[in-house]
C-alpha atoms as a PDB file:
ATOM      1  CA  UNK A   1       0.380   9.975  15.443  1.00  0.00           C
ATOM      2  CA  UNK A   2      -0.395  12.866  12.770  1.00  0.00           C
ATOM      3  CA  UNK A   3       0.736  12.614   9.490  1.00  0.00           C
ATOM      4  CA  UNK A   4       3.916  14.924   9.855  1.00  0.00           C
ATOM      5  CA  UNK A   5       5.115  11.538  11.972  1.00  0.00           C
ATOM      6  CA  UNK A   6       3.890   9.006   9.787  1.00  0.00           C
ATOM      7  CA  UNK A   7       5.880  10.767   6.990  1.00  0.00           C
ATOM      8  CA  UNK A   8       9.147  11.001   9.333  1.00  0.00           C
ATOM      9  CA  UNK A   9       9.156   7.419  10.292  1.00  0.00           C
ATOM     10  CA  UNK A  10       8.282   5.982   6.997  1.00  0.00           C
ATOM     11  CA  UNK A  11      10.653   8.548   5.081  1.00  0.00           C
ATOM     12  CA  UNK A  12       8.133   9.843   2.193  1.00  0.00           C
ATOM     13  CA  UNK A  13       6.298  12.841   1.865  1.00  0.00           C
ATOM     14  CA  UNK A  14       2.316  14.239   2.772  1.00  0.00           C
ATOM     15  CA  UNK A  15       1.836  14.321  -0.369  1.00  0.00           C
ATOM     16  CA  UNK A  16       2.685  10.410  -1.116  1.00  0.00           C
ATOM     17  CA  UNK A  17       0.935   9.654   2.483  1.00  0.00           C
ATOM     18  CA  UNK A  18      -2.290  11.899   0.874  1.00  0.00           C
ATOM     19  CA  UNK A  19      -2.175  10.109  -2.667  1.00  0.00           C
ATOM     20  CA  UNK A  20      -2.390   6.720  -0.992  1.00  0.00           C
ATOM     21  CA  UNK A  21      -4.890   7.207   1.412  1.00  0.00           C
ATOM     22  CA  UNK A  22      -6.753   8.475  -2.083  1.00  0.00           C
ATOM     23  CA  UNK A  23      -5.714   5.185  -3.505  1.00  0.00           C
ATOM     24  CA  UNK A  24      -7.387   3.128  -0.752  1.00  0.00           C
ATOM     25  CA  UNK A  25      -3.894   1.745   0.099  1.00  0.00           C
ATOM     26  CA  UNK A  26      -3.873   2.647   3.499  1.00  0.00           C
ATOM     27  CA  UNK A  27      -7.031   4.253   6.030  1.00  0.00           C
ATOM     28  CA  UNK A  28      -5.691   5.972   8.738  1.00  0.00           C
ATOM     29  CA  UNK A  29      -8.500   7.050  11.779  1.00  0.00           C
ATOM     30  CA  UNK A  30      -9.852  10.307  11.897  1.00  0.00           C
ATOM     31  CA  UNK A  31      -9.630  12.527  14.992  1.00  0.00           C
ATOM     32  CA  UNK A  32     -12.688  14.680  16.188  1.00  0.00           C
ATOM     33  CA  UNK A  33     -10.744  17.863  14.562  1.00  0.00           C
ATOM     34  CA  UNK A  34     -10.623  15.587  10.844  1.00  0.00           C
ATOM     35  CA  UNK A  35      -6.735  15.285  11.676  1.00  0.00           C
ATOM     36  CA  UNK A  36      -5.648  11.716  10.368  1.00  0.00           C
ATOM     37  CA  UNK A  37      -4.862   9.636  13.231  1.00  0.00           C
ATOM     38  CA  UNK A  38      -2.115   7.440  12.083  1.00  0.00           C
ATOM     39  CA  UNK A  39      -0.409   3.745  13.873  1.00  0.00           C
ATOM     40  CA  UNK A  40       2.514   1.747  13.388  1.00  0.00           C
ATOM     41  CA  UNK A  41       0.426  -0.128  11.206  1.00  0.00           C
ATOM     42  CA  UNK A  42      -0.047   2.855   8.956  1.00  0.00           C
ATOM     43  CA  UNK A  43       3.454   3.125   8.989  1.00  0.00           C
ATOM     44  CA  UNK A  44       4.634  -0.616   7.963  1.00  0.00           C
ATOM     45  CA  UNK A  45       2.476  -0.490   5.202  1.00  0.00           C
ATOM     46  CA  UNK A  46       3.570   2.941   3.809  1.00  0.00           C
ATOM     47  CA  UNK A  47       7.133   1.767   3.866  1.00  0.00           C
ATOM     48  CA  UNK A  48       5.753  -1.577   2.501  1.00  0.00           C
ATOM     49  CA  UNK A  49       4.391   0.604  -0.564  1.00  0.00           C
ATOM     50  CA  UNK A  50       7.996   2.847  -0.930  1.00  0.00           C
ATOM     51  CA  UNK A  51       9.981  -0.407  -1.132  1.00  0.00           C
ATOM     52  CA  UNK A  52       7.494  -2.373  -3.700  1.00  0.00           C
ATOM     53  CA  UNK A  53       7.813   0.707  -5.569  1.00  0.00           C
ATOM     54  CA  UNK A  54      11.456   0.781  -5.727  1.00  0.00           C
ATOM     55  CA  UNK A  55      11.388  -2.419  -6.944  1.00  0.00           C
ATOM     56  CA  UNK A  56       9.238  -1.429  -9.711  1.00  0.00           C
ATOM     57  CA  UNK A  57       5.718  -2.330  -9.144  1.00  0.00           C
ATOM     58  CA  UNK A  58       3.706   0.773  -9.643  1.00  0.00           C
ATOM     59  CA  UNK A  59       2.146   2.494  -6.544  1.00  0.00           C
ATOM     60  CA  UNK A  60      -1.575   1.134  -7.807  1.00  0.00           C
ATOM     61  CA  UNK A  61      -0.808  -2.325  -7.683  1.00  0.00           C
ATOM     62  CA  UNK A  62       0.724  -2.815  -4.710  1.00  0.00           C
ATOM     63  CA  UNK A  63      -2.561  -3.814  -2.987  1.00  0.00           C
ATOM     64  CA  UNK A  64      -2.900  -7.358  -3.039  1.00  0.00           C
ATOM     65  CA  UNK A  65       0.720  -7.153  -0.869  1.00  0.00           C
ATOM     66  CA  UNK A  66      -0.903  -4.731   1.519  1.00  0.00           C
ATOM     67  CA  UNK A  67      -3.586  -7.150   1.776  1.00  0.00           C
ATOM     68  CA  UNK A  68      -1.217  -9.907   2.561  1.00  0.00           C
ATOM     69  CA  UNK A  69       0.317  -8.154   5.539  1.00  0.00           C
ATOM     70  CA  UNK A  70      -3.611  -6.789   6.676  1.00  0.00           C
ATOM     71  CA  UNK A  71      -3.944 -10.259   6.924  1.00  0.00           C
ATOM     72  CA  UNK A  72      -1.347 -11.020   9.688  1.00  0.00           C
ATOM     73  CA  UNK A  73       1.505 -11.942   7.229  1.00  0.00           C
ATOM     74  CA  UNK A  74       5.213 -11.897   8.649  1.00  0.00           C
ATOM     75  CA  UNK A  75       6.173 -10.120   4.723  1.00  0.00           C
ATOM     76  CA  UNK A  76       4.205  -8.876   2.127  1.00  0.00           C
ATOM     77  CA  UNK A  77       5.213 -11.912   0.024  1.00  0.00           C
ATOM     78  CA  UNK A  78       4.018 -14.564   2.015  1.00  0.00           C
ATOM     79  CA  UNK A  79       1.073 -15.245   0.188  1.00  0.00           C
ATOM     80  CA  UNK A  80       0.789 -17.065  -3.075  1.00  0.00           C
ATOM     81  CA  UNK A  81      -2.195 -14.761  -4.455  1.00  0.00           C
END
C-alpha cells in the first residue's frame, strides 16, 4: 500500500508517516518509481508509535517498543528491556 493508505488506516498524517521513516522508526519498501511501499506491519507499528505518544513518551524514544514487536512480540510491552 502507498502512504496515502498507511496514513488512513493508522489515522495520522504524511507528514508524521515522513518524520518517522526519518527517525528510523519504521522502513517501508521502495517501489521501482521511489513510491514507499507500505504493509500491515508498517501500519501496527505507526499506530504503535501514535498510542506510546499519547501516553507521553516522546516520538524518539519509542524505539526499543518498536523493537519489541519487530521481534515477534504479542504488545509492545512484552519485553523487560
Amino acid at each position: 500500500m502507498r502512504i496515502g493508505e498507511l496514513t488512513r488506516r493508522a489515522g495520522t498524517t504524511v507528514k508524521a508517516v515522513r518524520y518517522y521513516e526519518s527517525l528510523g522508526l519504521i522502513a517501508p519498501a521502495r517501489l521501482a518509481n521511489g513510491y514507499r511501499d507500505c504493509t500491515g506491519d508498517d501500519v501496527r507499528l505507526v499506530r504503535e508509535i501514535r498510542s506510546l505518544h499519547g501516553l507521553g513518551i516522546p516520538v524518539e524514544r519509542t524505539r526499543p517498543f518498536l523493537e519489541c514487536l519487530a521481534a515477534g512480540s504479542a504488545h509492545a510491552d512484552d519485553c523487560p528491556a
